[in-house]
PDB file of N, CA and C in Angstrom:
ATOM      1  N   UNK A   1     213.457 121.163  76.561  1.00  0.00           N
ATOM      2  CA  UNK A   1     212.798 121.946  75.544  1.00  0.00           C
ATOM      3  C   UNK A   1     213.720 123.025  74.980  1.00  0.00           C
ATOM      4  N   UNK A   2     214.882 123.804  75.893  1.00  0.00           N
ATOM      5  CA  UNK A   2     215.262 124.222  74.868  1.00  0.00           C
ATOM      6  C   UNK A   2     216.614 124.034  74.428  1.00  0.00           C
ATOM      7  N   UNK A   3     216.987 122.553  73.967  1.00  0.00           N
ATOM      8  CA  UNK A   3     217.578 121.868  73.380  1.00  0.00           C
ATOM      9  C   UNK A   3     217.503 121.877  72.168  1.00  0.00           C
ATOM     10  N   UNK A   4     216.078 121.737  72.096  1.00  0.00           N
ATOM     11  CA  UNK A   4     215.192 121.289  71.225  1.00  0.00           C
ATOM     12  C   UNK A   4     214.792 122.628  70.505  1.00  0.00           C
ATOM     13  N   UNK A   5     214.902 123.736  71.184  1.00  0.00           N
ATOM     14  CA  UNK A   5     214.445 125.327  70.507  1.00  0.00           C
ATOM     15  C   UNK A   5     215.713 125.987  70.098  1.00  0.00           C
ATOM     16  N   UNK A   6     216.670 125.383  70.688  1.00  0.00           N
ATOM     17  CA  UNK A   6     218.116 125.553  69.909  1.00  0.00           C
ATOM     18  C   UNK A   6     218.501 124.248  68.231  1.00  0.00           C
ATOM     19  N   UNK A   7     217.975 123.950  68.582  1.00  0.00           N
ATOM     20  CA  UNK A   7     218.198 122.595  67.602  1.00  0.00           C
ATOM     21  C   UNK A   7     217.101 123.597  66.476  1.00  0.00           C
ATOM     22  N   UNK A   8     215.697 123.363  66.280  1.00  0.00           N
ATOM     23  CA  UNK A   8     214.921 124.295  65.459  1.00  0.00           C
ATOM     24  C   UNK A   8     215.513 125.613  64.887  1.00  0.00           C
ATOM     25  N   UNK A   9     215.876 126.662  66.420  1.00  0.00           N
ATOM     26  CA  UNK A   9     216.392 128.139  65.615  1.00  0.00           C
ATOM     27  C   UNK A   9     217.848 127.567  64.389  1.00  0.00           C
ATOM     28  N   UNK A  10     218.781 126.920  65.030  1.00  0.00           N
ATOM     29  CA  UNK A  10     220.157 126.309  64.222  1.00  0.00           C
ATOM     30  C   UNK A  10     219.991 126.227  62.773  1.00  0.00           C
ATOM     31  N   UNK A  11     218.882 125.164  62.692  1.00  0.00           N
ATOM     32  CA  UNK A  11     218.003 124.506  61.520  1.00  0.00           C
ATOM     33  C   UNK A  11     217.987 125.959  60.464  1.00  0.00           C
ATOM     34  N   UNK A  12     216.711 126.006  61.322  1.00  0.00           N
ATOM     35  CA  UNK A  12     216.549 127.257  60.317  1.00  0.00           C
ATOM     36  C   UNK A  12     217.223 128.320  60.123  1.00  0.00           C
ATOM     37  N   UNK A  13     218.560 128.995  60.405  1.00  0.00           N
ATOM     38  CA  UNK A  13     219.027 129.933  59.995  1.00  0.00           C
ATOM     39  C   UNK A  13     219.959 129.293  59.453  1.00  0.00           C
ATOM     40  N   UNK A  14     220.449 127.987  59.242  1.00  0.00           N
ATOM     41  CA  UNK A  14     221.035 127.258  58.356  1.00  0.00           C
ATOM     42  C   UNK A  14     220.938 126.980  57.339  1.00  0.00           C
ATOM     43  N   UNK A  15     219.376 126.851  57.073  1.00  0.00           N
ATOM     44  CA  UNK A  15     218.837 126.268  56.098  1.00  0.00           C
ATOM     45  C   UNK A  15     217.734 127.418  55.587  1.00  0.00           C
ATOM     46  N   UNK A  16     217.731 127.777  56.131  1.00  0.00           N
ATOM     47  CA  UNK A  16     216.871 128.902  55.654  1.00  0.00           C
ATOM     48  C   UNK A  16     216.810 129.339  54.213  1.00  0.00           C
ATOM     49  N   UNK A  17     217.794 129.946  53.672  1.00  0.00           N
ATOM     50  CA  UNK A  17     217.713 130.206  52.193  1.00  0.00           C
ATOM     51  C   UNK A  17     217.704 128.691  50.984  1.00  0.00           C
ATOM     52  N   UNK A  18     217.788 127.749  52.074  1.00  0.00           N
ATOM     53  CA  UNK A  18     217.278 126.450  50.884  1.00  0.00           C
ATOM     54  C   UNK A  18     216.009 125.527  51.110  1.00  0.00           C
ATOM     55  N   UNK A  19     215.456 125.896  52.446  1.00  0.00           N
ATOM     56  CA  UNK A  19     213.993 125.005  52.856  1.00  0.00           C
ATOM     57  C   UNK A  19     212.986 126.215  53.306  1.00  0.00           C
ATOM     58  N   UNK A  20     213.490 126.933  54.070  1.00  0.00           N
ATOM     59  CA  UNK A  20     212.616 127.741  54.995  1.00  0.00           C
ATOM     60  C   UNK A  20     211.933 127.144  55.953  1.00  0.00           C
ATOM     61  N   UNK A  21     212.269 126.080  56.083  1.00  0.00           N
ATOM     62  CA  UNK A  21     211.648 125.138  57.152  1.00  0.00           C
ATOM     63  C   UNK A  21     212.559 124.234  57.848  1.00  0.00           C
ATOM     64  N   UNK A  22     212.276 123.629  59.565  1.00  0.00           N
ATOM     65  CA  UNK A  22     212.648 122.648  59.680  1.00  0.00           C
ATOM     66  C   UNK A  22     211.723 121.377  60.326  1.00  0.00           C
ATOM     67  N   UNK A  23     212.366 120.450  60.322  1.00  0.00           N
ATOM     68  CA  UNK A  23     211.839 119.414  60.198  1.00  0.00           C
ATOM     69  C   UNK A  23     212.194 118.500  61.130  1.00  0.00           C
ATOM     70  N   UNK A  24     211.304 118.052  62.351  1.00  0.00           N
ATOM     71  CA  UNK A  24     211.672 117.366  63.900  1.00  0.00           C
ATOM     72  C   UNK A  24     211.078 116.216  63.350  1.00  0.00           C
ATOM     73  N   UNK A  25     211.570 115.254  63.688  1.00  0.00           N
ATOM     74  CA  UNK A  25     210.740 113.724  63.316  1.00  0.00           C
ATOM     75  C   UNK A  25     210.610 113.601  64.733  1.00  0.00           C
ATOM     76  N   UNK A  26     209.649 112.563  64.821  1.00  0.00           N
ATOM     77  CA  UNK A  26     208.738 111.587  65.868  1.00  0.00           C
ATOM     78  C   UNK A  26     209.577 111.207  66.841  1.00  0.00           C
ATOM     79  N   UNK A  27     210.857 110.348  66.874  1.00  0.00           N
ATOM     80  CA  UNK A  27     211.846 110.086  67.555  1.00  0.00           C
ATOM     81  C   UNK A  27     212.376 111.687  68.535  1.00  0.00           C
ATOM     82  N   UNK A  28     212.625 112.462  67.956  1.00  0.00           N
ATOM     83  CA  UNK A  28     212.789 113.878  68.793  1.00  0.00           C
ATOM     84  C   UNK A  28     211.440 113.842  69.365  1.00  0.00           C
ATOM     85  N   UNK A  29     210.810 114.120  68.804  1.00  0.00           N
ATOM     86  CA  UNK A  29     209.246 114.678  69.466  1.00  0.00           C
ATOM     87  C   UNK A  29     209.024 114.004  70.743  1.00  0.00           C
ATOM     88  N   UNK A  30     208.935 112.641  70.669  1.00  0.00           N
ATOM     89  CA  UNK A  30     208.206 111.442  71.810  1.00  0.00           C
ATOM     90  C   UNK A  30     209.201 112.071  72.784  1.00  0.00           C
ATOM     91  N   UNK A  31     210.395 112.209  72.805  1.00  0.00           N
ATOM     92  CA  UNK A  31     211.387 112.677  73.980  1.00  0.00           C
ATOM     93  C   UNK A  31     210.740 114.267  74.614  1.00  0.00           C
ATOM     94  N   UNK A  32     209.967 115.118  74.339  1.00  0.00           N
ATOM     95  CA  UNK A  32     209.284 116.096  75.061  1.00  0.00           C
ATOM     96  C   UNK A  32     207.875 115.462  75.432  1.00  0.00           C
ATOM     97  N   UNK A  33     207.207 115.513  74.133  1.00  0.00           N
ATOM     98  CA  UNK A  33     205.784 114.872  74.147  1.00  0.00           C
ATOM     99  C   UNK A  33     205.484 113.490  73.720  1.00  0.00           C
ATOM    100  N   UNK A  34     205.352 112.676  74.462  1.00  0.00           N
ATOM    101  CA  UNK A  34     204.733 111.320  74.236  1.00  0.00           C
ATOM    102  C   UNK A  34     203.559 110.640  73.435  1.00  0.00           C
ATOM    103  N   UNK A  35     203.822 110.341  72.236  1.00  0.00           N
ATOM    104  CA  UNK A  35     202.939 109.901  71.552  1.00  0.00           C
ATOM    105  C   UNK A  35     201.356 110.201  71.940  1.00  0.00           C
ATOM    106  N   UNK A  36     201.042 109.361  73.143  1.00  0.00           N
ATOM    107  CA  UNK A  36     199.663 109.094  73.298  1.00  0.00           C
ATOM    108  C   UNK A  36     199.814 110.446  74.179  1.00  0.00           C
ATOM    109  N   UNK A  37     200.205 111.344  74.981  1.00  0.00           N
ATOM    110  CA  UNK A  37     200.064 112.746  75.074  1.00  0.00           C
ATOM    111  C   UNK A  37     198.999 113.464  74.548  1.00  0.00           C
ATOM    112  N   UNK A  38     198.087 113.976  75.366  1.00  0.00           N
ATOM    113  CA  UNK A  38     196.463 114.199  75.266  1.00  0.00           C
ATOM    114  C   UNK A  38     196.852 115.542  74.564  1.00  0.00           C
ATOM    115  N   UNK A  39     196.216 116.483  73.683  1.00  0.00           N
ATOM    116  CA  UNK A  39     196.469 117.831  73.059  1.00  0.00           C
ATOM    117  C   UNK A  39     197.730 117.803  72.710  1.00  0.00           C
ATOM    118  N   UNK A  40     198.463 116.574  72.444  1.00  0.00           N
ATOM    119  CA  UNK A  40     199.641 116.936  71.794  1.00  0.00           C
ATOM    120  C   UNK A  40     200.307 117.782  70.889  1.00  0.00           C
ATOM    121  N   UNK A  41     199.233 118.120  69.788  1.00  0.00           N
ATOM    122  CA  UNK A  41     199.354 119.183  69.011  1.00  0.00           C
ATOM    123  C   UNK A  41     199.367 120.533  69.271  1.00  0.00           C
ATOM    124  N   UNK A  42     198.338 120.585  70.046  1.00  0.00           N
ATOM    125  CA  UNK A  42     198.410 122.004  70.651  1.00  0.00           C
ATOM    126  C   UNK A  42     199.398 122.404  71.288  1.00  0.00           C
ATOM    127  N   UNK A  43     199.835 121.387  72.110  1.00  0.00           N
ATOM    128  CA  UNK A  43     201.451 121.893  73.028  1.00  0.00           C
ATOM    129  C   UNK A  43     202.287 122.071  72.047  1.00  0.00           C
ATOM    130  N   UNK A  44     202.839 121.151  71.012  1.00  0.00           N
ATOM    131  CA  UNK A  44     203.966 121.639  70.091  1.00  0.00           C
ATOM    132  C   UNK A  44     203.616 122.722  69.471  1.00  0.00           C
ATOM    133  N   UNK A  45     202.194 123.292  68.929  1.00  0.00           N
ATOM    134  CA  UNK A  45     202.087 124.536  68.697  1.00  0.00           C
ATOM    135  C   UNK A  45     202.328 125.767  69.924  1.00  0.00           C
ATOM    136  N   UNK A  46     201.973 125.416  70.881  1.00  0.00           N
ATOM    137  CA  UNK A  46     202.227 126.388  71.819  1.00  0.00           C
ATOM    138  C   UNK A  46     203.928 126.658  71.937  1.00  0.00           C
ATOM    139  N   UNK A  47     204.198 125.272  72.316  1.00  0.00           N
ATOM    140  CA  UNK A  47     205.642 125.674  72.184  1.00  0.00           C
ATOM    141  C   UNK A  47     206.257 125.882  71.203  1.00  0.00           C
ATOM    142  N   UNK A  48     206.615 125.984  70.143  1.00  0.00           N
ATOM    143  CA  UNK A  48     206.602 127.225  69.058  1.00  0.00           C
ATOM    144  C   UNK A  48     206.297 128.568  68.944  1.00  0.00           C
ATOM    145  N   UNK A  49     205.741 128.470  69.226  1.00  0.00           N
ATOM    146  CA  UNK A  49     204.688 130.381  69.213  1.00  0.00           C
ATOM    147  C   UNK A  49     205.615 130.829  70.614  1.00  0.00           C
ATOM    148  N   UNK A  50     205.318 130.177  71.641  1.00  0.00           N
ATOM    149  CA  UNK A  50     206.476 130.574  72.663  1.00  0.00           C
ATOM    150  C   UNK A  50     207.555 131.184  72.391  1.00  0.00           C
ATOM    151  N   UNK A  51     208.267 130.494  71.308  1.00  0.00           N
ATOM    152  CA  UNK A  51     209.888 130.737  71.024  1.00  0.00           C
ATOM    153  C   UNK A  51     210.085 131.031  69.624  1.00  0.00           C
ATOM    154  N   UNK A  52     208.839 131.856  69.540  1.00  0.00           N
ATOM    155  CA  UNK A  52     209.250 132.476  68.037  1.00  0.00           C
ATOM    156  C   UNK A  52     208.804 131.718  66.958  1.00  0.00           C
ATOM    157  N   UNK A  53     208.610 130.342  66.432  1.00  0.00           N
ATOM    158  CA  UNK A  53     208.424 130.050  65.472  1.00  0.00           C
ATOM    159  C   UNK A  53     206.579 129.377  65.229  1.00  0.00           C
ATOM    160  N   UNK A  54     206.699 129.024  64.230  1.00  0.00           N
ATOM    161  CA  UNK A  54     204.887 128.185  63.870  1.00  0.00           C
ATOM    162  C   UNK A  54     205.211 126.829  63.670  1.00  0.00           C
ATOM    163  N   UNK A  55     204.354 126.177  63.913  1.00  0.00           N
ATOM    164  CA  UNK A  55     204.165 124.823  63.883  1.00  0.00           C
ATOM    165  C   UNK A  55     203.122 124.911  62.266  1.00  0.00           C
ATOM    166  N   UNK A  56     204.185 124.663  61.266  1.00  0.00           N
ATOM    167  CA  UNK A  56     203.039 124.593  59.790  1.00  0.00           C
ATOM    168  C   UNK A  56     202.868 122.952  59.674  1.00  0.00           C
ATOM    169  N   UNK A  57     203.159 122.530  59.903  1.00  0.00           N
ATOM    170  CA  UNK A  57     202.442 120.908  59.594  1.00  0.00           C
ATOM    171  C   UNK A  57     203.114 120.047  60.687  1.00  0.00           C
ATOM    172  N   UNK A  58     202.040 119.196  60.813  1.00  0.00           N
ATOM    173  CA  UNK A  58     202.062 118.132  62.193  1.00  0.00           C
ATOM    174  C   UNK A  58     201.546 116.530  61.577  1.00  0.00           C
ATOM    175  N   UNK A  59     201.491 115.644  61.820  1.00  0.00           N
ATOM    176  CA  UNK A  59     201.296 114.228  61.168  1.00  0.00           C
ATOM    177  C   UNK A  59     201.625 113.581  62.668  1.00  0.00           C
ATOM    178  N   UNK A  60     201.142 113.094  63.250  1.00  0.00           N
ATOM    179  CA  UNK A  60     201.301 112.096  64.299  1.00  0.00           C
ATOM    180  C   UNK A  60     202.137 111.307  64.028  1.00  0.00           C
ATOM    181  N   UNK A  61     202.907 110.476  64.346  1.00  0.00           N
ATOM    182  CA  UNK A  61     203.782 109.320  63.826  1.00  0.00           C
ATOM    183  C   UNK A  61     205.059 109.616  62.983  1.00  0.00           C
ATOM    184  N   UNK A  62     204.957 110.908  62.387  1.00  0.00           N
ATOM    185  CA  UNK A  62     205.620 111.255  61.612  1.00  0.00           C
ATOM    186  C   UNK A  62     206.494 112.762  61.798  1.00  0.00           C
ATOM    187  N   UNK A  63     206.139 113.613  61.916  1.00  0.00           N
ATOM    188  CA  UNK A  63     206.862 114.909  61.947  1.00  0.00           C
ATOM    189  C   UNK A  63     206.208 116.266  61.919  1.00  0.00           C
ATOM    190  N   UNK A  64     206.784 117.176  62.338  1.00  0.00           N
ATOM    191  CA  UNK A  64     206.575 118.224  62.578  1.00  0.00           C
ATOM    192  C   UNK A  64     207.161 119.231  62.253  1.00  0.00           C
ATOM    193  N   UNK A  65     206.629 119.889  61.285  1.00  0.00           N
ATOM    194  CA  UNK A  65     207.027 121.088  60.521  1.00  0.00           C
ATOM    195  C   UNK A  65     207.532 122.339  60.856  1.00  0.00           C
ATOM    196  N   UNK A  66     208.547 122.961  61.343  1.00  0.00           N
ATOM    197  CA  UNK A  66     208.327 124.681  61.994  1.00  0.00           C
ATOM    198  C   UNK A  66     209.236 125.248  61.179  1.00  0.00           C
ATOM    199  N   UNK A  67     208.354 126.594  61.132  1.00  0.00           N
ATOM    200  CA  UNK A  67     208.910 128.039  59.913  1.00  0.00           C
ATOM    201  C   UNK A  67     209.102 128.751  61.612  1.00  0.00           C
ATOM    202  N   UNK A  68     209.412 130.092  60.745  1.00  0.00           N
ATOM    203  CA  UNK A  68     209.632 131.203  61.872  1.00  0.00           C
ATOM    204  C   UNK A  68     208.432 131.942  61.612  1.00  0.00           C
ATOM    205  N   UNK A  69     208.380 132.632  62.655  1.00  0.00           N
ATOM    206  CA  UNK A  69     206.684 133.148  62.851  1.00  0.00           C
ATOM    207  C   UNK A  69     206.656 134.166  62.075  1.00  0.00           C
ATOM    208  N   UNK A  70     207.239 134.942  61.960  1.00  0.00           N
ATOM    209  CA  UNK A  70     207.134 135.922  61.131  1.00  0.00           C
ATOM    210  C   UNK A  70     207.233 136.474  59.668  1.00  0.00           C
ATOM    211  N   UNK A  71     207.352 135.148  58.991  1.00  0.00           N
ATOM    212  CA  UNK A  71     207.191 135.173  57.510  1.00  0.00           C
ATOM    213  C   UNK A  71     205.984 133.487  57.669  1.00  0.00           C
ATOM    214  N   UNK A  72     205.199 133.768  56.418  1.00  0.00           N
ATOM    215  CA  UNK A  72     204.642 132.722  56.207  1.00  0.00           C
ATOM    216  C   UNK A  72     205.109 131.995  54.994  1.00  0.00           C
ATOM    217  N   UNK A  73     205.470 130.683  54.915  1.00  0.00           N
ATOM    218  CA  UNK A  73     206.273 130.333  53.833  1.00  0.00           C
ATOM    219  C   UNK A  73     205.562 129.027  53.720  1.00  0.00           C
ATOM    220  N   UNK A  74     205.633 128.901  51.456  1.00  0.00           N
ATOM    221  CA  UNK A  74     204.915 127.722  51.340  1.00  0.00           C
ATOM    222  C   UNK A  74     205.584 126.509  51.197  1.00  0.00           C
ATOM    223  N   UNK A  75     205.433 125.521  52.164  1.00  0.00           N
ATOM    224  CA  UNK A  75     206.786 124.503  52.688  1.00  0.00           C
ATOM    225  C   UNK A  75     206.484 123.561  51.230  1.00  0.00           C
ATOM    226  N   UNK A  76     205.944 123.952  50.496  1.00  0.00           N
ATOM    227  CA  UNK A  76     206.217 122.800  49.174  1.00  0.00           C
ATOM    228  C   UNK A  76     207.015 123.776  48.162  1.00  0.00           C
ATOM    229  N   UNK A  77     206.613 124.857  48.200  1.00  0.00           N
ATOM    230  CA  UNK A  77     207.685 124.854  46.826  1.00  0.00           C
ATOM    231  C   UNK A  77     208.834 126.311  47.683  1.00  0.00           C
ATOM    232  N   UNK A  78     208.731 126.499  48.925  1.00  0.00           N
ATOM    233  CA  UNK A  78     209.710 127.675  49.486  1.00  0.00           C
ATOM    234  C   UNK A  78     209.242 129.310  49.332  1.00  0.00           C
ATOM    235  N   UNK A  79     208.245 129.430  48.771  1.00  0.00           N
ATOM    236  CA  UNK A  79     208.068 130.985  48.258  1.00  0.00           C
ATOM    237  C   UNK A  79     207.922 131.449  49.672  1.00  0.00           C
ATOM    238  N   UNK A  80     208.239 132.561  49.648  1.00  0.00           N
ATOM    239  CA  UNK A  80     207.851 133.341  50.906  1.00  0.00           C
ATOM    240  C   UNK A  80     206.470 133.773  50.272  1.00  0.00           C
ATOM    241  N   UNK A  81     205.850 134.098  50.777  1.00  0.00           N
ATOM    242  CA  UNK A  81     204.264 134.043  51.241  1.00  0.00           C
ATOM    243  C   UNK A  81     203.846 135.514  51.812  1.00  0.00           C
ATOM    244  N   UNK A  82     205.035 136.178  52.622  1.00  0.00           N
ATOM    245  CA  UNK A  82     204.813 138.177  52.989  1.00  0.00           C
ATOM    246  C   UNK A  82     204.997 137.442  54.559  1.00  0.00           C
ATOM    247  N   UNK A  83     204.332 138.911  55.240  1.00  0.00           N
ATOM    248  CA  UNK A  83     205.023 138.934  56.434  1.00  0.00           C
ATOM    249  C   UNK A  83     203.150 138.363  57.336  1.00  0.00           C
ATOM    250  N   UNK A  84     203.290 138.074  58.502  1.00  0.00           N
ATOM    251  CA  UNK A  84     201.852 137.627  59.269  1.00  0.00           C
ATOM    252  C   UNK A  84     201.172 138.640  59.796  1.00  0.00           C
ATOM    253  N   UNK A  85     200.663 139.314  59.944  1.00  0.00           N
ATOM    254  CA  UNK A  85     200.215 140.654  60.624  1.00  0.00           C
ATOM    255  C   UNK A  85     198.749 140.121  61.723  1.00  0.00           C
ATOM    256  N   UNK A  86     199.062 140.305  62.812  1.00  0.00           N
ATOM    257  CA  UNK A  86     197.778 140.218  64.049  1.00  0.00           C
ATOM    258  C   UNK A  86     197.485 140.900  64.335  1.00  0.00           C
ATOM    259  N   UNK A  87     196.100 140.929  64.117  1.00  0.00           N
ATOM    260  CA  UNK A  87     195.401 142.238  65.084  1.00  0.00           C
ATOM    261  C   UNK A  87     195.438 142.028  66.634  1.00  0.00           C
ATOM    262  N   UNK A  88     195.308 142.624  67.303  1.00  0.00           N
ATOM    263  CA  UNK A  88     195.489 142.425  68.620  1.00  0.00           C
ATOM    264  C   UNK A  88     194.046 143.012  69.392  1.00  0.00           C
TER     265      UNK A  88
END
């Protein structure tokens, strides 16, 4: 896993000023979490939030979206979106 949270942070401070996002396909994924993997979603969200970033879009079969947690950004056209604020 954090292969895989080095591979994501890389991504995105790479790419950052041209996607704001990166982008894990299915082939990465099945190597932590296994397809048929019960709450699968929830774990890749957890693990994200763990290490700093959000899980913005998920598709089974297909890929998995992560921004950094602390800006919200709109993964179709890049705008930053402001900062996330939680109440606690």
């Amino acid at each position: 896993m954090k292969i895989l949270a080095g591979l994501i942070r890389r991504q995105l401070q790479l790419e950052a000023n041209d996607l704001g996002h990166c982008a894990v396909y299915e082939q990465e994924l099945q190597r932590v979490w296994p397809i048929t993997e019960e709450n699968r979603r929830a774990k890749i969200a957890a693990f994200a939030k763990r290490r700093g970033f959000r899980l913005a879009y998920y598709k089974q079969g297909l890929c998995a979206i992560f921004v950094e947690d602390s800006t919200v950004h709109d993964i179709r056209t890049g705008e930053n979106l402001g900062t996330i604020s939680e109440s606690v």
